[in-house]
Protein backbone atom coordinates (compact mmCIF):
# COMPACT_ATOMS: atom_id res chain seq x y z
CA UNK A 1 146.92 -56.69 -47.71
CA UNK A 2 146.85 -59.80 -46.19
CA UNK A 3 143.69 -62.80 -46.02
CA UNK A 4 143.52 -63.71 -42.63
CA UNK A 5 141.37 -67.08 -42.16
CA UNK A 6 138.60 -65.45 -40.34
CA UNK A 7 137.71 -63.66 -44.65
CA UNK A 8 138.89 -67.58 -46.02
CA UNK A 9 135.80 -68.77 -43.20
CA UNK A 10 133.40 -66.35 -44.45
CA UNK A 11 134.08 -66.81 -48.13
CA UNK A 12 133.71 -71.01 -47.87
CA UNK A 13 130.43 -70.01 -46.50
CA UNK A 14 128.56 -67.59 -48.99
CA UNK A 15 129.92 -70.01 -51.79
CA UNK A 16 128.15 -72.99 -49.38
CA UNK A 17 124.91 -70.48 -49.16
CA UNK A 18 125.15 -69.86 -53.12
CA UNK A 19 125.68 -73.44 -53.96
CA UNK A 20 122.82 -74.71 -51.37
CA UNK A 21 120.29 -72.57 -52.35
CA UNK A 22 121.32 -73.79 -56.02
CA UNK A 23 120.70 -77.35 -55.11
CA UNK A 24 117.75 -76.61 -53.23
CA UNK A 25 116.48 -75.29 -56.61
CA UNK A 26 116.97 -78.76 -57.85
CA UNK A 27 115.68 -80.51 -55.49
CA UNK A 28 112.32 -78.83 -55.51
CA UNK A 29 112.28 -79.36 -59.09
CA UNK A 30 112.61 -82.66 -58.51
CA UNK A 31 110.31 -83.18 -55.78
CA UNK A 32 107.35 -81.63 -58.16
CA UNK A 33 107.78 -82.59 -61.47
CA UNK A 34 104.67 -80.50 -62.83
CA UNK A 35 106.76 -77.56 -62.52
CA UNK A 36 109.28 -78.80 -64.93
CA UNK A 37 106.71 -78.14 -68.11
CA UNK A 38 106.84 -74.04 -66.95
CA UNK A 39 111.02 -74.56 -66.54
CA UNK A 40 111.36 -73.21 -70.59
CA UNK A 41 114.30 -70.62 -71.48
CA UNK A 42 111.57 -68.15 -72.54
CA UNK A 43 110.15 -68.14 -69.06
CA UNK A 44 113.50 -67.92 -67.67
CA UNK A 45 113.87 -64.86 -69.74
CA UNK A 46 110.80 -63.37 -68.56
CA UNK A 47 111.87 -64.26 -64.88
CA UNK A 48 115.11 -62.54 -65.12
CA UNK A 49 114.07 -59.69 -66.73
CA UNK A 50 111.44 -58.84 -63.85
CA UNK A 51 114.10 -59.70 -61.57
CA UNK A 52 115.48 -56.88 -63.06
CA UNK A 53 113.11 -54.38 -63.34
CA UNK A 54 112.22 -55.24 -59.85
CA UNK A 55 114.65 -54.35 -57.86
CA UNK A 56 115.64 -51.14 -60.21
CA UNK A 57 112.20 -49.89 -58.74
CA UNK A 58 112.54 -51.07 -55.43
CA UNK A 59 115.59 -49.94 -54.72
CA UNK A 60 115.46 -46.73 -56.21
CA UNK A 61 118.46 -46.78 -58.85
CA UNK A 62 118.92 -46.98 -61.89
CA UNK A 63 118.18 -50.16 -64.61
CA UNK A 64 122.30 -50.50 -64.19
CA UNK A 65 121.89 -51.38 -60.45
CA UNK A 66 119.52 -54.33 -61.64
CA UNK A 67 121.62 -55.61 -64.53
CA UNK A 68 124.55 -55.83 -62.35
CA UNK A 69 122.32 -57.78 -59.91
CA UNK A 70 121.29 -60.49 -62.16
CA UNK A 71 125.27 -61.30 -63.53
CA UNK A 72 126.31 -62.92 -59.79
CA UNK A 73 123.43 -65.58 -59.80
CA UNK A 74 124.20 -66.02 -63.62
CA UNK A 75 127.29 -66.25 -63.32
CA UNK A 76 127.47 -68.63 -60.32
CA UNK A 77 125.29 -71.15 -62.03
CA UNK A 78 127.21 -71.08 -65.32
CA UNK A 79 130.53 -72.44 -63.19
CA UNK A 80 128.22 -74.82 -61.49
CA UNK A 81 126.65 -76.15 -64.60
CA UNK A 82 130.21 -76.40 -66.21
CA UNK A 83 132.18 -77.84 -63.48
CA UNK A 84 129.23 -80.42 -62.55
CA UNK A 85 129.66 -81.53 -66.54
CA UNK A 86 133.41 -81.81 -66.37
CA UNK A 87 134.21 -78.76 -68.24
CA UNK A 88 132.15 -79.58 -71.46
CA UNK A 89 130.61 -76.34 -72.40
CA UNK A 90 128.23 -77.80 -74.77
CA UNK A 91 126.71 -79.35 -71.62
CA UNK A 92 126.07 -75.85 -69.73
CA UNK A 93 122.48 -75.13 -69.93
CA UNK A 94 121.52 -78.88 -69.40
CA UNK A 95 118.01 -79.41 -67.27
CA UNK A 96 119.60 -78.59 -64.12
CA UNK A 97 120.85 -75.38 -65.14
CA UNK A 98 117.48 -73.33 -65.26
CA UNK A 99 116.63 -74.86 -61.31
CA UNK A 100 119.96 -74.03 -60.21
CA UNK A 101 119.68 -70.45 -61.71
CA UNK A 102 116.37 -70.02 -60.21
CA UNK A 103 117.61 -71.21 -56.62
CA UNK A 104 120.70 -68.44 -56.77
CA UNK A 105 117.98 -66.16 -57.83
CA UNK A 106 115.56 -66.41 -55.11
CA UNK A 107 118.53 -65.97 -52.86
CA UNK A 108 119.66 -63.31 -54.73
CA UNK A 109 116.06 -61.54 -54.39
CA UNK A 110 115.83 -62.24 -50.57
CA UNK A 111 118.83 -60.81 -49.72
CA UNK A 112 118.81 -57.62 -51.77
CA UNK A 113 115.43 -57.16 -50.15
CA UNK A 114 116.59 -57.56 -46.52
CA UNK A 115 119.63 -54.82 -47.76
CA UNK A 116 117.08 -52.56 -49.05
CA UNK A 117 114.41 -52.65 -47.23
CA UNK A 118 116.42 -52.09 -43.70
């Protein structure tokens, strides 16, 4: 099985997608600053589990279908967090994780909808 360039296209644009709706995250954290006092781990908790149990119920599965949902945006900030810090995993959840996490989420949300819901 062979990558042709047309996949090698495609893939450096989802990862541009991902990492732009990331920074967008960021920057509207940055643009209001009141927002940053509700930007706590516990109500990042609460976020992702309703995530979550959101799209279990809309989409009909099981809670399975929504766990494995929630590792790709988790997953894609944790490698942004630790190659924006040079590697230093002590760094990772820094104040521009939880923004960055959020941005992959809404994205995340939006297009599981559009699959869904079609």
């Amino acid at each position: 099985m062979s990558i042709g360039i047309s996949q090698i296209i495609i893939l450096g644009i989802v990862i541009a997608i991902l990492l732009g709706s990331g920074y967008l995250g960021i920057y509207i954290l940055k643009q209001n600053p009141q927002f940053k006092k509700y930007l706590t781990t516990k109500n990042i908790v609460i976020i992702s589990l309703t995530y979550i149990f959101a799209i279990s119920l809309i989409s009909g599965e099981n809670v399975a279908y929504g766990l494995g949902s929630i590792f790709i945006p988790l997953i894609i900030a944790i490698i942004n967090s630790l190659f924006r810090n040079k590697l230093k995993f002590k760094k990772t959840f820094d104040d521009k994780f939880y923004p960055f996490y959020l941005g992959v989420l809404v994205l995340s949300l939006i297009s599981i909808l559009t699959a869904i819901l079609k």
